[in-house]
C-alpha atoms as a PDB file:
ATOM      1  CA  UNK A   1     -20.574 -10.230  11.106  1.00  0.00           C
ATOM      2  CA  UNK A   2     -19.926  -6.485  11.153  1.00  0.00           C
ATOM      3  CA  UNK A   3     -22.468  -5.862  14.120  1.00  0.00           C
ATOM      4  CA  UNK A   4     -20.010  -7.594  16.213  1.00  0.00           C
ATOM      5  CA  UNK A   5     -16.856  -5.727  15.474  1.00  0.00           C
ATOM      6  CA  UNK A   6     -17.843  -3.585  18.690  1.00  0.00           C
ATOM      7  CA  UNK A   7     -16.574  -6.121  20.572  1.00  0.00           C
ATOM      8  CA  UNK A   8     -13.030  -6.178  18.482  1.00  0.00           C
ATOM      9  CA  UNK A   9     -12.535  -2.527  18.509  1.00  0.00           C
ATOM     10  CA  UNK A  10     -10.090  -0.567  20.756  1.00  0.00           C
ATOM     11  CA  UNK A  11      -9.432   2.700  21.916  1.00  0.00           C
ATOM     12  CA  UNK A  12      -7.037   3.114  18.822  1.00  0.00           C
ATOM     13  CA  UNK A  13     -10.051   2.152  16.390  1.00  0.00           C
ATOM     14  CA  UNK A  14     -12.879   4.667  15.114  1.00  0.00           C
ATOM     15  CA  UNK A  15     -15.343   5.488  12.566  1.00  0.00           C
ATOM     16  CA  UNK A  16     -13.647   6.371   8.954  1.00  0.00           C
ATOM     17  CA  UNK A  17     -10.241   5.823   9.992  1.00  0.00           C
ATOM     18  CA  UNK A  18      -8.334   4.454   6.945  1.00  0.00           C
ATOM     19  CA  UNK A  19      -6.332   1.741   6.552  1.00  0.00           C
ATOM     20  CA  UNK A  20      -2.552   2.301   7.362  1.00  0.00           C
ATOM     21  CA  UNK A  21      -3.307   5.365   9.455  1.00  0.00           C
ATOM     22  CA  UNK A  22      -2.060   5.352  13.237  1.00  0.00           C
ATOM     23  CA  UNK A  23      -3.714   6.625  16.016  1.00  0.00           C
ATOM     24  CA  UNK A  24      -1.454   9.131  18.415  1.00  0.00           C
ATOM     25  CA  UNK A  25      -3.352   9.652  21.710  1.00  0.00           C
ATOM     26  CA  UNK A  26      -7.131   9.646  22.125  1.00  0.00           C
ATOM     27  CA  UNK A  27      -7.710  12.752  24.151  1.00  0.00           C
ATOM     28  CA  UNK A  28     -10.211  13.218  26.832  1.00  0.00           C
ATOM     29  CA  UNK A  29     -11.154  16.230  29.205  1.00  0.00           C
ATOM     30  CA  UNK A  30      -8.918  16.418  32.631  1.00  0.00           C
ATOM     31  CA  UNK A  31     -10.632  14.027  35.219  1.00  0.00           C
ATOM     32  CA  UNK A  32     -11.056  17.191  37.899  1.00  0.00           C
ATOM     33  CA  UNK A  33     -13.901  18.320  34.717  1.00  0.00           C
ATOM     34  CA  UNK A  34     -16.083  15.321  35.913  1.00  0.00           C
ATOM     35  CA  UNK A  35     -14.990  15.253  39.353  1.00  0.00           C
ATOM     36  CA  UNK A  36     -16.180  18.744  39.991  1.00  0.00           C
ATOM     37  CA  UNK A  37     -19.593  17.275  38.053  1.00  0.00           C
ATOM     38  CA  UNK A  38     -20.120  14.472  40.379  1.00  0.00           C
ATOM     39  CA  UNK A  39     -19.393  15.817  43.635  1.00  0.00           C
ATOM     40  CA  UNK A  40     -22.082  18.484  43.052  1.00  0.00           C
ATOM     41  CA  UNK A  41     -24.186  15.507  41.769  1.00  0.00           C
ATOM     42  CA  UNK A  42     -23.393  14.429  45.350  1.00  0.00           C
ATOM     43  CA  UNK A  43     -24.525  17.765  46.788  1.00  0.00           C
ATOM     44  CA  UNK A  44     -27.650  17.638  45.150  1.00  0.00           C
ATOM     45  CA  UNK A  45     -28.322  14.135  46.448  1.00  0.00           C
ATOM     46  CA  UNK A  46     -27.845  15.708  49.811  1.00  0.00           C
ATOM     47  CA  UNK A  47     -30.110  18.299  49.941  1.00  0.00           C
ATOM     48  CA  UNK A  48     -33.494  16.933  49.789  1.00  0.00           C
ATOM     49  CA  UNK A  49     -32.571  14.830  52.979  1.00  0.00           C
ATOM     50  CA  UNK A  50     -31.545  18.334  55.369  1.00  0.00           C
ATOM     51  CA  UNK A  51     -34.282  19.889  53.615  1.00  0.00           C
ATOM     52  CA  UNK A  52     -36.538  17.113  55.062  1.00  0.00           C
ATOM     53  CA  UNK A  53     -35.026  17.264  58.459  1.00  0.00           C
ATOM     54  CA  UNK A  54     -36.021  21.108  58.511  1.00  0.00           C
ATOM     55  CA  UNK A  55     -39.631  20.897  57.495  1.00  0.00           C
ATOM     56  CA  UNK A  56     -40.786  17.548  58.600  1.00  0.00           C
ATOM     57  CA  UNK A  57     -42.738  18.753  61.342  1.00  0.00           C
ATOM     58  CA  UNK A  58     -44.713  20.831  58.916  1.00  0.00           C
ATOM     59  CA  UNK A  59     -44.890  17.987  56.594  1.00  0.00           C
ATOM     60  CA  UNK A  60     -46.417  15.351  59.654  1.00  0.00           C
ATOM     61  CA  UNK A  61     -48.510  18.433  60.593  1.00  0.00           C
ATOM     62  CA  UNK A  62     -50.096  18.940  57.203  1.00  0.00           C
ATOM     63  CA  UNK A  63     -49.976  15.656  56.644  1.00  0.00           C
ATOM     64  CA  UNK A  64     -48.213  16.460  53.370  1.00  0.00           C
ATOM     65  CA  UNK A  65     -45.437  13.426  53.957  1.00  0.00           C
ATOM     66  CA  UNK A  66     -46.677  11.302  50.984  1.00  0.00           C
ATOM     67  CA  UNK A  67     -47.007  14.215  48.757  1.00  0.00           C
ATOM     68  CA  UNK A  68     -42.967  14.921  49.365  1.00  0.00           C
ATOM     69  CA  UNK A  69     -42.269  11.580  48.974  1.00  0.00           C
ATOM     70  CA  UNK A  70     -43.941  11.965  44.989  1.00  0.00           C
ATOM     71  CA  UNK A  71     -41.879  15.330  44.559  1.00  0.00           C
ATOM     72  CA  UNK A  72     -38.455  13.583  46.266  1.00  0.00           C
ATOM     73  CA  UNK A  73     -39.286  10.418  43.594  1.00  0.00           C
ATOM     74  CA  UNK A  74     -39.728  13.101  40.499  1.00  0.00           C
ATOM     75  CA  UNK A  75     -36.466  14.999  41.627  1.00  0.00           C
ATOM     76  CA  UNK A  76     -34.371  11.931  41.323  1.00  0.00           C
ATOM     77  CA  UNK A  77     -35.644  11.291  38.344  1.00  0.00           C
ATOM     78  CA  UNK A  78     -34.471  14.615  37.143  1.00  0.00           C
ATOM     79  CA  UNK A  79     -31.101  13.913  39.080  1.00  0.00           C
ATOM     80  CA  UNK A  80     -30.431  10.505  37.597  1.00  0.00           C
ATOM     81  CA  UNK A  81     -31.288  11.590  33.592  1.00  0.00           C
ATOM     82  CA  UNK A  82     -28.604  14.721  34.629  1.00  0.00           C
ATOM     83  CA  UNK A  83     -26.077  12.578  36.252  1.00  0.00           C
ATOM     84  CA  UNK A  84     -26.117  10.108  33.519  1.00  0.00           C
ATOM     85  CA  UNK A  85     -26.024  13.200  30.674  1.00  0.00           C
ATOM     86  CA  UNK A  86     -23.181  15.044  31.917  1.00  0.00           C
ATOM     87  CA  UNK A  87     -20.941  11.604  31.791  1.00  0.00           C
ATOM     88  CA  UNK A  88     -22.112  10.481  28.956  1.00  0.00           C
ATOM     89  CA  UNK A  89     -20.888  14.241  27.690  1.00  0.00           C
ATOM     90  CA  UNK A  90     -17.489  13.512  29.029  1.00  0.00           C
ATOM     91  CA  UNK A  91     -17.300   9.998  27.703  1.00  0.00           C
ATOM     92  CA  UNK A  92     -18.152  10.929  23.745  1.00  0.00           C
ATOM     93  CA  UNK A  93     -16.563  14.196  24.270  1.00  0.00           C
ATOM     94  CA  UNK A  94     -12.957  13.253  22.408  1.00  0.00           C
ATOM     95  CA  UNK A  95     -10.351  14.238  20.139  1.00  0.00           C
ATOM     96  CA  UNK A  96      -8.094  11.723  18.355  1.00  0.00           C
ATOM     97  CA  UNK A  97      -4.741  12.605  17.273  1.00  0.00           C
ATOM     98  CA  UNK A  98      -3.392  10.726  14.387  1.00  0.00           C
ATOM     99  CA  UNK A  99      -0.308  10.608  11.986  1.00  0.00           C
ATOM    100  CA  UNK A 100      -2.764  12.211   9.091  1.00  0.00           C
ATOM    101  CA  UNK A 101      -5.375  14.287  10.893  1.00  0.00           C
ATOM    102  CA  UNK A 102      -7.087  15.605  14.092  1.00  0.00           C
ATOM    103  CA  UNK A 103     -10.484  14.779  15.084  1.00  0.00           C
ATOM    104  CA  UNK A 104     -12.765  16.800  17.411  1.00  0.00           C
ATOM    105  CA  UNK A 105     -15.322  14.629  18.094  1.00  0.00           C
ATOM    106  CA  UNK A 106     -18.290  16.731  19.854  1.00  0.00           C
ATOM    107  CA  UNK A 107     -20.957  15.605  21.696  1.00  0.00           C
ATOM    108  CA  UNK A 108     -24.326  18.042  22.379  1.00  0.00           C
ATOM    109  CA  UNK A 109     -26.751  16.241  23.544  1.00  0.00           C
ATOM    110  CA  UNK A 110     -27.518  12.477  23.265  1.00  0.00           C
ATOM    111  CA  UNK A 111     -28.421  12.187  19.567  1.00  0.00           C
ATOM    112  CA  UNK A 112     -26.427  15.325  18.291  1.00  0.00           C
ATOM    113  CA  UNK A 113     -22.540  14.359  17.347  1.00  0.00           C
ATOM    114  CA  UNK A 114     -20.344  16.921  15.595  1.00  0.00           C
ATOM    115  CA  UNK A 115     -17.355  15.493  13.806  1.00  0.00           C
ATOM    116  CA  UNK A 116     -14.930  18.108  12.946  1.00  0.00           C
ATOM    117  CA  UNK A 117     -11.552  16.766  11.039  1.00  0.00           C
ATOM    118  CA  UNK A 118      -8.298  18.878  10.087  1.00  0.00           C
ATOM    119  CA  UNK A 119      -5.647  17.334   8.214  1.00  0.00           C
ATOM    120  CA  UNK A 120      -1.858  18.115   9.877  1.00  0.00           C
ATOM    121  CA  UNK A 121      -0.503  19.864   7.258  1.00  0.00           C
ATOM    122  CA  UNK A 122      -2.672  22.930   7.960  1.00  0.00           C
ATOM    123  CA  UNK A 123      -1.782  23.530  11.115  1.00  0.00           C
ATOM    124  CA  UNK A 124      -0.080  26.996  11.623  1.00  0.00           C
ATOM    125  CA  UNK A 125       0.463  27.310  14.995  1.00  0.00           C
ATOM    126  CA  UNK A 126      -0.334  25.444  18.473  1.00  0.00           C
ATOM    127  CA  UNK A 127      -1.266  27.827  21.536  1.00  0.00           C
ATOM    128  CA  UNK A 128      -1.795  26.926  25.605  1.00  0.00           C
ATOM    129  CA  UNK A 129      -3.803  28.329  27.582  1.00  0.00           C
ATOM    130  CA  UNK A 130      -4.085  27.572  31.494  1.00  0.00           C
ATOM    131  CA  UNK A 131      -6.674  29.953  33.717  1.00  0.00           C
ATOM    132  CA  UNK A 132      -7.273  29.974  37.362  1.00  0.00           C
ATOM    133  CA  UNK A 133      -5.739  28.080  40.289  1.00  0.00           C
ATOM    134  CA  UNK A 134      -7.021  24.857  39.967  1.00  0.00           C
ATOM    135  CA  UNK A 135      -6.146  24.549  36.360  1.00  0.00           C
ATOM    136  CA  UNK A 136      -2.695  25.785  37.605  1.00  0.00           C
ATOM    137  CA  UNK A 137      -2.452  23.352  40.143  1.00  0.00           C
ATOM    138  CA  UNK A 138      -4.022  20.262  38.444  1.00  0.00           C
ATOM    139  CA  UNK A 139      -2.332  21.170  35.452  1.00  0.00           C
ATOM    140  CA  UNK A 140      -4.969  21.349  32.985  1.00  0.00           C
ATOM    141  CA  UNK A 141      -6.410  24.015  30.231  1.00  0.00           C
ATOM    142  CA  UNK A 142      -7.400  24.610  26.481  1.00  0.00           C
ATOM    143  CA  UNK A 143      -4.931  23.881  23.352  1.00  0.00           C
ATOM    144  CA  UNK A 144      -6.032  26.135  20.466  1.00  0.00           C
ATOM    145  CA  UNK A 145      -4.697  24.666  17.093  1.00  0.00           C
ATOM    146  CA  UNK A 146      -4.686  27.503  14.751  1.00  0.00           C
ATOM    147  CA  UNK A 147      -5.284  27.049  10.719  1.00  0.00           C
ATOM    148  CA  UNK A 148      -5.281  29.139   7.777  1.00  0.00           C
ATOM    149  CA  UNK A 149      -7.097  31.945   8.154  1.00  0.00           C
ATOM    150  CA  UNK A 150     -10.606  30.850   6.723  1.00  0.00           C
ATOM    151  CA  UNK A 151     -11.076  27.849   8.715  1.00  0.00           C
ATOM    152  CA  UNK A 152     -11.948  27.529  12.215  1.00  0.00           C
ATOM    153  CA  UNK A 153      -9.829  26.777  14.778  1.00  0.00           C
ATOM    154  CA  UNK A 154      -9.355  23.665  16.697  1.00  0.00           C
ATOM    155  CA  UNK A 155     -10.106  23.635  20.479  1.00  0.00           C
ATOM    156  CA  UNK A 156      -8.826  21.235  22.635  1.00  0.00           C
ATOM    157  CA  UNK A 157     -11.005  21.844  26.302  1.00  0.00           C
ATOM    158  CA  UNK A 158     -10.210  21.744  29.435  1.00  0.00           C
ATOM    159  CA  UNK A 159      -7.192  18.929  28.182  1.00  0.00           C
ATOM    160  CA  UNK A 160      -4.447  17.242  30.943  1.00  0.00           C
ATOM    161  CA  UNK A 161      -1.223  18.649  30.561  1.00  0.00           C
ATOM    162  CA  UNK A 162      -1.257  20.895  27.878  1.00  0.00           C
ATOM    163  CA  UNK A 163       2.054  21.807  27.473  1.00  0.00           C
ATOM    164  CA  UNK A 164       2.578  17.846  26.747  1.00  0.00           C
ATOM    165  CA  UNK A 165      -0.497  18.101  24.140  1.00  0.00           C
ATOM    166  CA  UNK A 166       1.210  20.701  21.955  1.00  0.00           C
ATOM    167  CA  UNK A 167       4.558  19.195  22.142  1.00  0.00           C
ATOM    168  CA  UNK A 168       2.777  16.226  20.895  1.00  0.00           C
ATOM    169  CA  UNK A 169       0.716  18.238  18.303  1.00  0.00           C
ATOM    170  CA  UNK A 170       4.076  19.989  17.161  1.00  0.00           C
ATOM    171  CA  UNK A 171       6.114  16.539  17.138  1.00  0.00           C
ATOM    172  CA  UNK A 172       2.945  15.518  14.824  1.00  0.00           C
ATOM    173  CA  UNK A 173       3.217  17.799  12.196  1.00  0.00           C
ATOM    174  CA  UNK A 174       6.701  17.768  11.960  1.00  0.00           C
ATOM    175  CA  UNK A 175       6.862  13.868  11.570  1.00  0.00           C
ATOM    176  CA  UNK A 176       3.910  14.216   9.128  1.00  0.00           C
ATOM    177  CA  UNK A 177       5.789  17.174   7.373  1.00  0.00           C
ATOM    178  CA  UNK A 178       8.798  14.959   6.923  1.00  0.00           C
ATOM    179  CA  UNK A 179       6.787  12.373   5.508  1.00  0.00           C
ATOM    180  CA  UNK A 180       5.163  14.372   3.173  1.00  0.00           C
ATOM    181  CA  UNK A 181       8.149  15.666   1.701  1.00  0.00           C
ATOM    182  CA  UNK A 182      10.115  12.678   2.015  1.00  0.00           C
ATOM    183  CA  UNK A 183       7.066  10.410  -0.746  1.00  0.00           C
ATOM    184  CA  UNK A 184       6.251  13.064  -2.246  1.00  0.00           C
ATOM    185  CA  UNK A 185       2.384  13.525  -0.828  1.00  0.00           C
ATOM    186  CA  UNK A 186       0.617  16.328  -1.963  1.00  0.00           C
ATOM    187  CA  UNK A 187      -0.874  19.106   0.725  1.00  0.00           C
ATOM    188  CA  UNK A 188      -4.531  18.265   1.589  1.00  0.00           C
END
């Protein structure tokens, strides 16, 4: 029953992955990305409550209390569907590192997925980049994986400790390298 392998797959498993290939790391952005999310989620919960303690004796006045009870009702609507898209976004936002291949797995939107794949041995070079203090301090920040000169490049975003990532990365492509040469695998 194929509909049930959900329940049998792990963080290791994923969509096309063949047979004897191993899975590295499973990336995700730095936890600070969603933090940062959620406590202005917070924020916004906040505010229609002090702006209700400011105008409420307009609102009894007008007798307009009902009518900001509808509009508080349709902004947490909107503040629910928003909260629940931007995790989702950080959830299915991934990139899997395996002994064959990288996968940027892109989320934009809920029913838009862009799967983007890049086999090790075109890697050219692995670059770091950390900006701002928070990224300093938190240690987090982009890993750009650069390829031959007509492809795109890879972007790891907003990654934890990205001086581990390319190490990782390099250690790789190396190991893949050596394998290559080693069975006698052709370039892909």
């Amino acid at each position: 029953m194929k509909f049930l392998s959900v329940f049998t797959e792990t963080k290791y498993s994923f969509e096309g992955k063949e047979a004897d290939e191993k899975t590295v790391a499973l990336v995700y952005r730095h936890w600070f990305v969603i933090f940062s999310t959620l406590f202005a989620f917070v924020l916004l919960a906040i505010m229609p409550f002090v702006v209700y303690a400011f105008i409420q004796p307009w609102l009894i006045m007008w007798d307009l209390t009902n009518l900001f009870m509808v509009a508080l009702l349709v902004y947490f609507i909107i503040w629910w569907n928003g909260l629940f898209y931007r995790i989702t976004m950080y959830l299915l936002d991934t990139w899997i590192i395996t002994d064959r291949r990288i996968l940027d797995n892109e989320q934009h939107g809920f029913f838009k997925r862009i799967l983007s794949e890049m086999h090790l041995s075109k890697i050219q070079d692995v670059t770091v980049e950390i900006k701002g203090l928070i990224p300093s301090f938190l240690n987090y920040g982009n890993v750009e994986v650069q390829t031959a000169a007509t492809e795109n490049k890879f972007m790891f975003k907003q990654v934890p400790d990205p001086a581990g990532l390319k190490s990782l990365l390099t250690e790789v492509h190396n190991d893949y390298a050596i394998w290559r040469k080693r069975d006698g695998v052709p370039t892909q």
